[in-house]
Structure formats: structure tokens, C-alpha cells
N, C-alpha and C. Protein backbone atom coordinates (compact mmCIF):
# COMPACT_ATOMS: atom_id res chain seq x y z
N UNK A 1 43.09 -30.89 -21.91
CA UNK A 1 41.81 -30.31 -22.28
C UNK A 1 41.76 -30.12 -23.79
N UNK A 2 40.71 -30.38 -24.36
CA UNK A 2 40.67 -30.11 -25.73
C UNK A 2 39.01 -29.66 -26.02
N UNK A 3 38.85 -29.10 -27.03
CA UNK A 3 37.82 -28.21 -27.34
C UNK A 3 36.72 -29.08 -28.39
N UNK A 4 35.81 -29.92 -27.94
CA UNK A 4 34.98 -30.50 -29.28
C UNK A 4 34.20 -29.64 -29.58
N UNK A 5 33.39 -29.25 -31.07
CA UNK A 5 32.78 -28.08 -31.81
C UNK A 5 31.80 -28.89 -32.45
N UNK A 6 30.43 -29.24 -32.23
CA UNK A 6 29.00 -29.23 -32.70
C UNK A 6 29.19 -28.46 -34.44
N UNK A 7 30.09 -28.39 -34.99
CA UNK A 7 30.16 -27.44 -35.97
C UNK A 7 29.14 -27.30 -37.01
N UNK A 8 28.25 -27.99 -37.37
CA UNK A 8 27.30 -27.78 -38.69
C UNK A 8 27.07 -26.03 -38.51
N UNK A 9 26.17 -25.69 -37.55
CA UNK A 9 25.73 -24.18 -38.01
C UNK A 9 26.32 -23.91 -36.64
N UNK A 10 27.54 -24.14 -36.27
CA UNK A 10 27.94 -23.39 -35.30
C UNK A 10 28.45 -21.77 -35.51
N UNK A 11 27.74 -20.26 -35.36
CA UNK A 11 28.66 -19.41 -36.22
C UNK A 11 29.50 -18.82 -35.11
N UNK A 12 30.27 -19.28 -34.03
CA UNK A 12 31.24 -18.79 -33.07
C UNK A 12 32.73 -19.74 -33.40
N UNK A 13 32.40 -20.47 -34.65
CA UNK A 13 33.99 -21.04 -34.19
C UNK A 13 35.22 -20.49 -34.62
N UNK A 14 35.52 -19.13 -35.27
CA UNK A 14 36.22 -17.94 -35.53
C UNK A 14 36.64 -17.47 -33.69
N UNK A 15 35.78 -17.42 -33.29
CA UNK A 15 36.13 -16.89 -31.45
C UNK A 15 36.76 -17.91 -31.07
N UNK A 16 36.22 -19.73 -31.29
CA UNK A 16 36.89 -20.71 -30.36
C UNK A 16 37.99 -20.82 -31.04
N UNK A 17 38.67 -20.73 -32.14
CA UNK A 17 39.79 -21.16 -33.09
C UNK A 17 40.92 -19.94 -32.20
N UNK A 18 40.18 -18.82 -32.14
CA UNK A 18 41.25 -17.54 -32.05
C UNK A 18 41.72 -17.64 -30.23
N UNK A 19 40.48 -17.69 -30.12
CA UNK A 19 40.49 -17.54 -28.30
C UNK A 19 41.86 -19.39 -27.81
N UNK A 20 41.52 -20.51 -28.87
CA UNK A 20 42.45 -21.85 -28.48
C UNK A 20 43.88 -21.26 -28.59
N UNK A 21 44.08 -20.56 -29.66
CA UNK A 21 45.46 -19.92 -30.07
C UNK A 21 46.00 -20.01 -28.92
N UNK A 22 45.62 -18.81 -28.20
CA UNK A 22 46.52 -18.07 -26.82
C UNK A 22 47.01 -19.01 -26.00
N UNK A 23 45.95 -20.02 -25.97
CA UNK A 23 45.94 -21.04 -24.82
C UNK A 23 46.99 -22.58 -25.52
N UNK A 24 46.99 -22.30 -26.50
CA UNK A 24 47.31 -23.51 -27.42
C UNK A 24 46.63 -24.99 -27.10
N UNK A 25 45.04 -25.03 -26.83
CA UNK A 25 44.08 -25.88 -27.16
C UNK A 25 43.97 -26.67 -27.98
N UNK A 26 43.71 -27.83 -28.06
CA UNK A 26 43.33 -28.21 -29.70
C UNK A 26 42.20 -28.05 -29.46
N UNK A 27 41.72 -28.24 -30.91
CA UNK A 27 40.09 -27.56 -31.47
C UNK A 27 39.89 -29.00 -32.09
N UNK A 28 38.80 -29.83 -31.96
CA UNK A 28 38.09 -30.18 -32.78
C UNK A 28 36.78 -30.33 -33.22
N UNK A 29 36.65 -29.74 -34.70
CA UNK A 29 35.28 -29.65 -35.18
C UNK A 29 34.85 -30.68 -35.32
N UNK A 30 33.50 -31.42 -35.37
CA UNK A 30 32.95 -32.56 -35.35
C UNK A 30 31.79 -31.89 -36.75
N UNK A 31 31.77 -32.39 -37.99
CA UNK A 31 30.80 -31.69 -39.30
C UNK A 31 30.41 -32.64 -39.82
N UNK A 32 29.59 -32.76 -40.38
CA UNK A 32 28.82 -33.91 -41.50
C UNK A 32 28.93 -33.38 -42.89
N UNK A 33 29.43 -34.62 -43.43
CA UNK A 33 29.77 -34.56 -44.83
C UNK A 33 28.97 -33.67 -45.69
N UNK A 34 27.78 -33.11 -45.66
CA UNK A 34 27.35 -32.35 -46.31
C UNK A 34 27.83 -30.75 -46.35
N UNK A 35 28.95 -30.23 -44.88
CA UNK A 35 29.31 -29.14 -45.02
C UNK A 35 30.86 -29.12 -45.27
N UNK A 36 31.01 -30.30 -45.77
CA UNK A 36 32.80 -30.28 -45.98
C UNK A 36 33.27 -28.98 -46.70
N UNK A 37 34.38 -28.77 -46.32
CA UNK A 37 35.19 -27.83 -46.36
C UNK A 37 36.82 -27.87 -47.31
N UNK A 38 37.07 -27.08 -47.77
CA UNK A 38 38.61 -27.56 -48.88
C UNK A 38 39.48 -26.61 -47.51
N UNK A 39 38.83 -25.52 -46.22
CA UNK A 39 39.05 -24.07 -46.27
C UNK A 39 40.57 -25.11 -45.21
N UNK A 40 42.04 -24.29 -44.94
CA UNK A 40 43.02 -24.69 -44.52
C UNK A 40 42.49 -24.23 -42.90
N UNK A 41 43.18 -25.20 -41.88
CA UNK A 41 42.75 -24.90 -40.51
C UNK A 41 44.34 -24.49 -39.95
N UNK A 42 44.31 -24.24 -38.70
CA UNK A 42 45.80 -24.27 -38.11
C UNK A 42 45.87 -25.61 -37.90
N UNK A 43 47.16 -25.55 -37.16
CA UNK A 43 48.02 -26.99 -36.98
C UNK A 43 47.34 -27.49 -35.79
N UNK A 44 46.61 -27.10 -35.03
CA UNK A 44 45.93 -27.51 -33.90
C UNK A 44 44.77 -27.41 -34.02
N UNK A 45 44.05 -27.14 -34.77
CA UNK A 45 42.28 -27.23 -35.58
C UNK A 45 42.16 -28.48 -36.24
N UNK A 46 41.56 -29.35 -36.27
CA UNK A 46 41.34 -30.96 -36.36
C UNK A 46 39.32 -30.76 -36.77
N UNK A 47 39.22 -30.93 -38.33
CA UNK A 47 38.05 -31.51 -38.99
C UNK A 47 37.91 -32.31 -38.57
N UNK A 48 36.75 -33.61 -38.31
CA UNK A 48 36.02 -34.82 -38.47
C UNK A 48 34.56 -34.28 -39.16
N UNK A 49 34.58 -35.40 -40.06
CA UNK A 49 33.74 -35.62 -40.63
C UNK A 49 32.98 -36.70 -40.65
N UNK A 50 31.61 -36.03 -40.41
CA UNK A 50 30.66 -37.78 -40.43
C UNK A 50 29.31 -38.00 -40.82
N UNK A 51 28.60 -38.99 -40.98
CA UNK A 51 27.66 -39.01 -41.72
C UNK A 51 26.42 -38.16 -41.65
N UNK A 52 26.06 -37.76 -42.58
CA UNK A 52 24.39 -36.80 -42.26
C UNK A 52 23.67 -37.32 -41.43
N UNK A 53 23.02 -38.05 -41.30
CA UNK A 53 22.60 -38.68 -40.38
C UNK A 53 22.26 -37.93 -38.82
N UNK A 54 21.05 -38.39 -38.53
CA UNK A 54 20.44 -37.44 -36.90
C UNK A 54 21.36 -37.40 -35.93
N UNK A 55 21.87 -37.25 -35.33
CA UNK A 55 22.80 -37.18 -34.01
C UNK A 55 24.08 -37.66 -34.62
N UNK A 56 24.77 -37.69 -35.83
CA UNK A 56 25.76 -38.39 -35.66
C UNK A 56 26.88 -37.72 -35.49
N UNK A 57 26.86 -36.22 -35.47
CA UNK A 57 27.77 -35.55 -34.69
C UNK A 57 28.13 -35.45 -33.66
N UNK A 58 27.20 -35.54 -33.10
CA UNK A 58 26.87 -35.94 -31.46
C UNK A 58 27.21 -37.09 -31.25
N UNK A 59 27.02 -38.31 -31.23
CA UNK A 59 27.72 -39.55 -31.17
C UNK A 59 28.92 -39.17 -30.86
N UNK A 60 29.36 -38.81 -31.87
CA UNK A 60 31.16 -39.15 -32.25
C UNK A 60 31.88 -38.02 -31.29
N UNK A 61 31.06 -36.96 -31.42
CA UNK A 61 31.60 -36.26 -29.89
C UNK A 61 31.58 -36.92 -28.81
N UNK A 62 30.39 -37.45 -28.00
CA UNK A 62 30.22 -38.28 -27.43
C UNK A 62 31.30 -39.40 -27.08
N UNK A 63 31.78 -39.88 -28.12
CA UNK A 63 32.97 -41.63 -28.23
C UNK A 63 34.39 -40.48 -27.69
N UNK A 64 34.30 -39.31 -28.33
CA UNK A 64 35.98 -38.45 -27.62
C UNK A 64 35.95 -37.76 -27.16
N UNK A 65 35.30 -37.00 -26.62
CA UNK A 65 35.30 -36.80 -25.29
C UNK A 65 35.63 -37.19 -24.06
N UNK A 66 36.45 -36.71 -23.35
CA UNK A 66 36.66 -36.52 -21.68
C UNK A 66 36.51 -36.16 -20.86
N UNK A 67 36.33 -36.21 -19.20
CA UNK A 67 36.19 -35.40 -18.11
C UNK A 67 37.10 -34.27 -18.51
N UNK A 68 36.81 -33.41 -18.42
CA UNK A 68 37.46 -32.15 -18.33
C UNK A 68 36.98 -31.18 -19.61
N UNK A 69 37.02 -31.95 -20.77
CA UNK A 69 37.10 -31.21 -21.74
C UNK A 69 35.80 -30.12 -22.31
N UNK A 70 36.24 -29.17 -23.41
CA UNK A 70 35.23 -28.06 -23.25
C UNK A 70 34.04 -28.81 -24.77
N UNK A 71 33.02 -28.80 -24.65
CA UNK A 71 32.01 -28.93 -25.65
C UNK A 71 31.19 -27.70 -25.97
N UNK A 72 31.27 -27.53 -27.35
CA UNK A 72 30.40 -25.66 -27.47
C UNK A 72 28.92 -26.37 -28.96
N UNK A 73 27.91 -26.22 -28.19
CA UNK A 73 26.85 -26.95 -29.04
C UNK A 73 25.53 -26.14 -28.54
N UNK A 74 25.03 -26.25 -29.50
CA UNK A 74 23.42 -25.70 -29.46
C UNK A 74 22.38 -26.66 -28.94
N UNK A 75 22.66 -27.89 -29.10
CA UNK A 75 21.86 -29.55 -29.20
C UNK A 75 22.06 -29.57 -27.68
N UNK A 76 20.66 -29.29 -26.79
CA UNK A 76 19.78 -29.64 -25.27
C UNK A 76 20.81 -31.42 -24.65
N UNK A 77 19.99 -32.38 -25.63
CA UNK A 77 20.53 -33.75 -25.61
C UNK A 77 21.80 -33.75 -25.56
N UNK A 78 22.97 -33.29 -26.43
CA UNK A 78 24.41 -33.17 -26.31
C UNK A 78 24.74 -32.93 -25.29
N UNK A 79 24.47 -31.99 -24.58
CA UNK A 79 24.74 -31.11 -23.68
C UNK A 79 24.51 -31.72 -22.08
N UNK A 80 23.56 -32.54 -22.27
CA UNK A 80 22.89 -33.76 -21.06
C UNK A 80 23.81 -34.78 -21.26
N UNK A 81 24.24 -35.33 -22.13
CA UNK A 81 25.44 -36.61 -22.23
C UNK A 81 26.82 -35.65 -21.51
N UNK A 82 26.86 -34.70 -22.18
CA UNK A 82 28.69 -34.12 -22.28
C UNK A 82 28.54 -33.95 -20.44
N UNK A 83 27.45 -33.01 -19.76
CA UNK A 83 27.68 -33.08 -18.52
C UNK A 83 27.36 -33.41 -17.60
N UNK A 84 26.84 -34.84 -18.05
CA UNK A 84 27.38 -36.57 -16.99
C UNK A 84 28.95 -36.68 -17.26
N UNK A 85 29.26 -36.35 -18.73
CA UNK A 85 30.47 -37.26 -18.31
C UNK A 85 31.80 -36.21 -18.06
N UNK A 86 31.11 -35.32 -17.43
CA UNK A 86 32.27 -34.62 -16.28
C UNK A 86 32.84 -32.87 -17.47
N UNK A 87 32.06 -32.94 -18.76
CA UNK A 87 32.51 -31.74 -19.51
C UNK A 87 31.99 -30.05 -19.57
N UNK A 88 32.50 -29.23 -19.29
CA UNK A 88 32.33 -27.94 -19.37
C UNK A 88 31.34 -27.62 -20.51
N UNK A 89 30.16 -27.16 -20.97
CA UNK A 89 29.59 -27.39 -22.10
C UNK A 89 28.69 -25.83 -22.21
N UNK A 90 29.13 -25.17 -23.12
CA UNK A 90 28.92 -24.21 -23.98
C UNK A 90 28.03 -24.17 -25.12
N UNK A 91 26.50 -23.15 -24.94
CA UNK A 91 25.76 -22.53 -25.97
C UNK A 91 26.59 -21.31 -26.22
N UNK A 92 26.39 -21.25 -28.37
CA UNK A 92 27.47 -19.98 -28.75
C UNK A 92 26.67 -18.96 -28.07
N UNK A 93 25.35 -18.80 -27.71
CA UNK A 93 24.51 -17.79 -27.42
C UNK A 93 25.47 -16.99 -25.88
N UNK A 94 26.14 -17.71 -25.44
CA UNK A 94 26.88 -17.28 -24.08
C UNK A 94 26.21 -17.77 -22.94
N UNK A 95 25.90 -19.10 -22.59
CA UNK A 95 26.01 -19.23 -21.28
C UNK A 95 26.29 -21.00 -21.41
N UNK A 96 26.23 -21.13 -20.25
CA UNK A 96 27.12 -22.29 -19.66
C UNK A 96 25.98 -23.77 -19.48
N UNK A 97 25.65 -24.56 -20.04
CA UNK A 97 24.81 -25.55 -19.42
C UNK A 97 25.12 -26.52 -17.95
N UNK A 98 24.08 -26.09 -17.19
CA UNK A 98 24.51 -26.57 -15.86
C UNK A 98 24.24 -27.91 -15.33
N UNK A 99 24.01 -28.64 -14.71
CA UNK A 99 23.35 -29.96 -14.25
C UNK A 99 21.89 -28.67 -13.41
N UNK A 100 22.16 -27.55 -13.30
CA UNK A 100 20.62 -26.79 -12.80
C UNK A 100 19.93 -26.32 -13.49
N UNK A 101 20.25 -26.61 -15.10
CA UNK A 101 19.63 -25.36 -16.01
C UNK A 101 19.06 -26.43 -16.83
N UNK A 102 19.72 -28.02 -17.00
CA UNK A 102 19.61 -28.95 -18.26
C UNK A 102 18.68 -29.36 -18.30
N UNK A 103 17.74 -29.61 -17.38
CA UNK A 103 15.78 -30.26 -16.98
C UNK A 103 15.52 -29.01 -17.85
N UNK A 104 15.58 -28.08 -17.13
CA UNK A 104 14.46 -26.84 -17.67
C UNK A 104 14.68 -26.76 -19.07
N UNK A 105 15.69 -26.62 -19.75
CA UNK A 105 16.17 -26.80 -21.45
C UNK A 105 15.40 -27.60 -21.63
N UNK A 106 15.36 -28.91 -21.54
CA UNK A 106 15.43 -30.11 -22.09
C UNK A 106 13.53 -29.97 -22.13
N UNK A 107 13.38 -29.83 -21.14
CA UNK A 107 11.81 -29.91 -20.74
C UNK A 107 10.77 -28.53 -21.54
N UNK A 108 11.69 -27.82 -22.04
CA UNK A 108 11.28 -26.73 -22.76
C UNK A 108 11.09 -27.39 -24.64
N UNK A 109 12.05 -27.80 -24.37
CA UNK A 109 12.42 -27.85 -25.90
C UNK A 109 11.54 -29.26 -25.97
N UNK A 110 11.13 -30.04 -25.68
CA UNK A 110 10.05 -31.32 -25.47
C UNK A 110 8.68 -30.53 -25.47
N UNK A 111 8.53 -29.69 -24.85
CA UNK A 111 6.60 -29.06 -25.16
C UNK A 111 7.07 -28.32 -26.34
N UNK A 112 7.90 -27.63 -26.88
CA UNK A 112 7.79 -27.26 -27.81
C UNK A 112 7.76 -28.12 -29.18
N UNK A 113 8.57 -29.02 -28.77
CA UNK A 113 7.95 -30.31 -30.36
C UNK A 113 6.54 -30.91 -30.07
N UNK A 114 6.45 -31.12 -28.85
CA UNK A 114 4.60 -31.54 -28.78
C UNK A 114 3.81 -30.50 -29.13
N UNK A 115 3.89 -29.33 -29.06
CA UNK A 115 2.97 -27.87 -29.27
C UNK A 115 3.16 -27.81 -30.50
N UNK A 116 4.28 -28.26 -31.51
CA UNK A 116 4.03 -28.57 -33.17
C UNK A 116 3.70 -29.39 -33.96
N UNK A 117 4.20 -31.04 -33.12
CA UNK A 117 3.49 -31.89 -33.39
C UNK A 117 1.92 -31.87 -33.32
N UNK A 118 1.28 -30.77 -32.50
CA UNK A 118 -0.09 -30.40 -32.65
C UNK A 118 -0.74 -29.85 -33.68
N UNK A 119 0.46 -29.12 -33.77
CA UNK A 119 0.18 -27.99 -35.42
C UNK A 119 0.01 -26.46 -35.14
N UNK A 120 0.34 -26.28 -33.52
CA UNK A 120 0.97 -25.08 -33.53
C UNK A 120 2.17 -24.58 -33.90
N UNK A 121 2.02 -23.82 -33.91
CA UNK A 121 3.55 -22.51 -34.22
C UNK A 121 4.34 -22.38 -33.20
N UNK A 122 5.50 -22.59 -33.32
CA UNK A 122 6.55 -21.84 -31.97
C UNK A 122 7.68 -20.91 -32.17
N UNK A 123 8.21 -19.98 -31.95
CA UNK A 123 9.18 -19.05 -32.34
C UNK A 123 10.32 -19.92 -32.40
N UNK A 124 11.08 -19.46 -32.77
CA UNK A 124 12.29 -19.91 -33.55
C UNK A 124 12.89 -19.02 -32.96
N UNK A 125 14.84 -19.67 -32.74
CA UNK A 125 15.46 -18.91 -31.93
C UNK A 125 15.91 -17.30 -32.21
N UNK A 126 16.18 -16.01 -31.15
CA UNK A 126 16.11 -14.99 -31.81
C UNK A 126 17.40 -14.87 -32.72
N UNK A 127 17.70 -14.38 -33.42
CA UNK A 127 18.96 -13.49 -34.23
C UNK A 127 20.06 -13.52 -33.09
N UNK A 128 21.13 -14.59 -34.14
CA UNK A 128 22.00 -13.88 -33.01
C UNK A 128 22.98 -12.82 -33.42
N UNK A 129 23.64 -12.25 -31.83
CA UNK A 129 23.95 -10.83 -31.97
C UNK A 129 25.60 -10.68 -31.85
N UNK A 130 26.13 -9.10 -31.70
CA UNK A 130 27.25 -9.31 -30.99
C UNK A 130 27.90 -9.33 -30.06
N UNK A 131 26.48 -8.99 -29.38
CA UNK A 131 26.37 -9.00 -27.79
C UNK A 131 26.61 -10.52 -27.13
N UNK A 132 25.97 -11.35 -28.46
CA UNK A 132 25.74 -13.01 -27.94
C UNK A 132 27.00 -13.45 -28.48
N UNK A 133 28.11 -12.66 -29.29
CA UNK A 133 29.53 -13.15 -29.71
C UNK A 133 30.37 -13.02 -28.86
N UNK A 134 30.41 -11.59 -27.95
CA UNK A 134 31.09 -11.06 -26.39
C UNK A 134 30.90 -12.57 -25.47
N UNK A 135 29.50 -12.15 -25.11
CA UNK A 135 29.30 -13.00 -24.22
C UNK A 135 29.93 -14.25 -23.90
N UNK A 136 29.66 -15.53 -25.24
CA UNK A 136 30.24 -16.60 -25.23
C UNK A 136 31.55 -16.27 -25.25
N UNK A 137 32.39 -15.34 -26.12
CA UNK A 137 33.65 -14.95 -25.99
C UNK A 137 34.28 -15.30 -24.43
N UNK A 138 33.53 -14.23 -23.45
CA UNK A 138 33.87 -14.33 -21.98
C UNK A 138 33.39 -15.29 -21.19
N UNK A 139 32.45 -16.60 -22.05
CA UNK A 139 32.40 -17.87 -21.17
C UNK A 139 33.12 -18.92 -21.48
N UNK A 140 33.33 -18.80 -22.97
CA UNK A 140 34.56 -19.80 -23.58
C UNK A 140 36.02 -19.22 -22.23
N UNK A 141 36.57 -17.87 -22.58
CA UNK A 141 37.72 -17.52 -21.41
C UNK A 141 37.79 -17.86 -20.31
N UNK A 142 36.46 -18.26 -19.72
CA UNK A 142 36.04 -18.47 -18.08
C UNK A 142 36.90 -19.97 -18.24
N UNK A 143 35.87 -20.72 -19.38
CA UNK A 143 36.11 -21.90 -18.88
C UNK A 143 37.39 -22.81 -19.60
N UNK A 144 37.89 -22.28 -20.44
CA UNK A 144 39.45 -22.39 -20.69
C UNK A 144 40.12 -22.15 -19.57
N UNK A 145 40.14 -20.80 -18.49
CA UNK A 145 40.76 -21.07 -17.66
C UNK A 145 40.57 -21.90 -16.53
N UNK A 146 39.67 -22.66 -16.42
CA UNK A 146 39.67 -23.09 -14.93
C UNK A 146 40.25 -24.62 -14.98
């Protein structure tokens, strides 16, 4: 099992880095060259870096990835690839994307670009909290262990 990380504005990967420790996981962040980093990782924390470019984080998660393994991403679409192909897949907000939950996401987040492509307004996601740091905390643990 290994841990791929959506990393551009991921702000939980301090929980997935600490929480892999215990378990001795590898971690890898998947970032686009625009947020490179000098900062030192552990010996089991693994950067990739890749082009700015629309999805290309996603891609390359996508190409390494495995059945089993854990994916922690904000991106609806990611989240629809990672669990066809058999992966545990994690919003930092704390909950779990299901094959029962991924229509309704997906189908949400589609009227909401048509409702702007109109030239309405749509809220933007709320603040996140530390209630929403717990949470994923105790769904990342769930699904490390199983």
C-alpha cells in the first residue's frame, strides 16, 4: 500500500506524512512545478513533480497507482478514475469517496460550472476547520488499517 497526495493545495499532508510514520507507508506527493519545494521530506516521503498543466497531477497519479492503494484529493474526476481502479480515496475535508457518493459529486460539481458558465455565482468551498483536520485524521486511520 502506498499513499498518492493530489498535493498542490492539499493542506492535510502534515496528518498524512505523520499518521504514514506509525504505519511506515510511503507517501507520495504528486506537485506541479510551480509549487516546488527546497523543504527536506523523510526517507519515505517521495516529491514528483510535473507539469502545470490541467490534470497533470492527476494523470501521473493515475499511471502509479494500484488496487489497494490510498489516494487523498479534492479533484471529483480523480477520485472516479482512482475508484474503478480498486483505490481507497480520500477528501482532506474527512470523508471517503464511494462508488455511492461519486454520481452525486460529480453531478453537483457539473451544474455548478454550467450555473457559471451562465454568469451566475456559486459558493465556494467553506473554510476549512479543525474539526475537518480530526475527521480526515480518523478516515485516513480507518483506511490505513484495513
Amino acid at each position: 500500500m502506498k499513499i498518492y497526495v493530489d498535493a498542490d493545495a492539499c493542506p492535510v499532508k502534515d496528518i498524512i506524512i505523520s499518521e504514514s510514520t506509525n504505519e511506515e507507508i510511503p507517501v507520495i506527493l504528486v506537485s506541479s512545478f510551480s509549487h516546488y519545494s527546497n523543504l527536506e521530506q523523510q526517507s519515505w516521503v517521495e516529491t514528483i513533480y510535473v507539469d502545470s498543466g490541467p490534470d497533470a497531477a492527476d494523470y501521473r497519479i493515475m499511471k502509479l497507482a494500484e488496487n489497494g492503494d490510498i489516494i487523498v484529493t479534492q479533484d471529483y474526476g480523480l477520485a472516479s478514475l482512482a475508484l474503478a481502479k480498486g483505490c481507497t480515496v480520500l477528501h482532506h475535508k474527512g470523508f471517503i469517496y464511494t462508488h455511492e457518493n461519486i454520481d452525486q459529486l460529480l453531478e453537483t460539481r457539473y451544474l455548478s460550472a454550467m450555473a457559471r458558465k451562465s454568469g451566475k455565482r456559486t459558493k465556494g468551498p467553506k473554510p476549512f476547520t479543525l474539526e475537518d483536520q480530526e475527521n480526515f485524521r480518523g478516515v485516513l486511520k480507518k483506511a490505513i488499517s484495513h
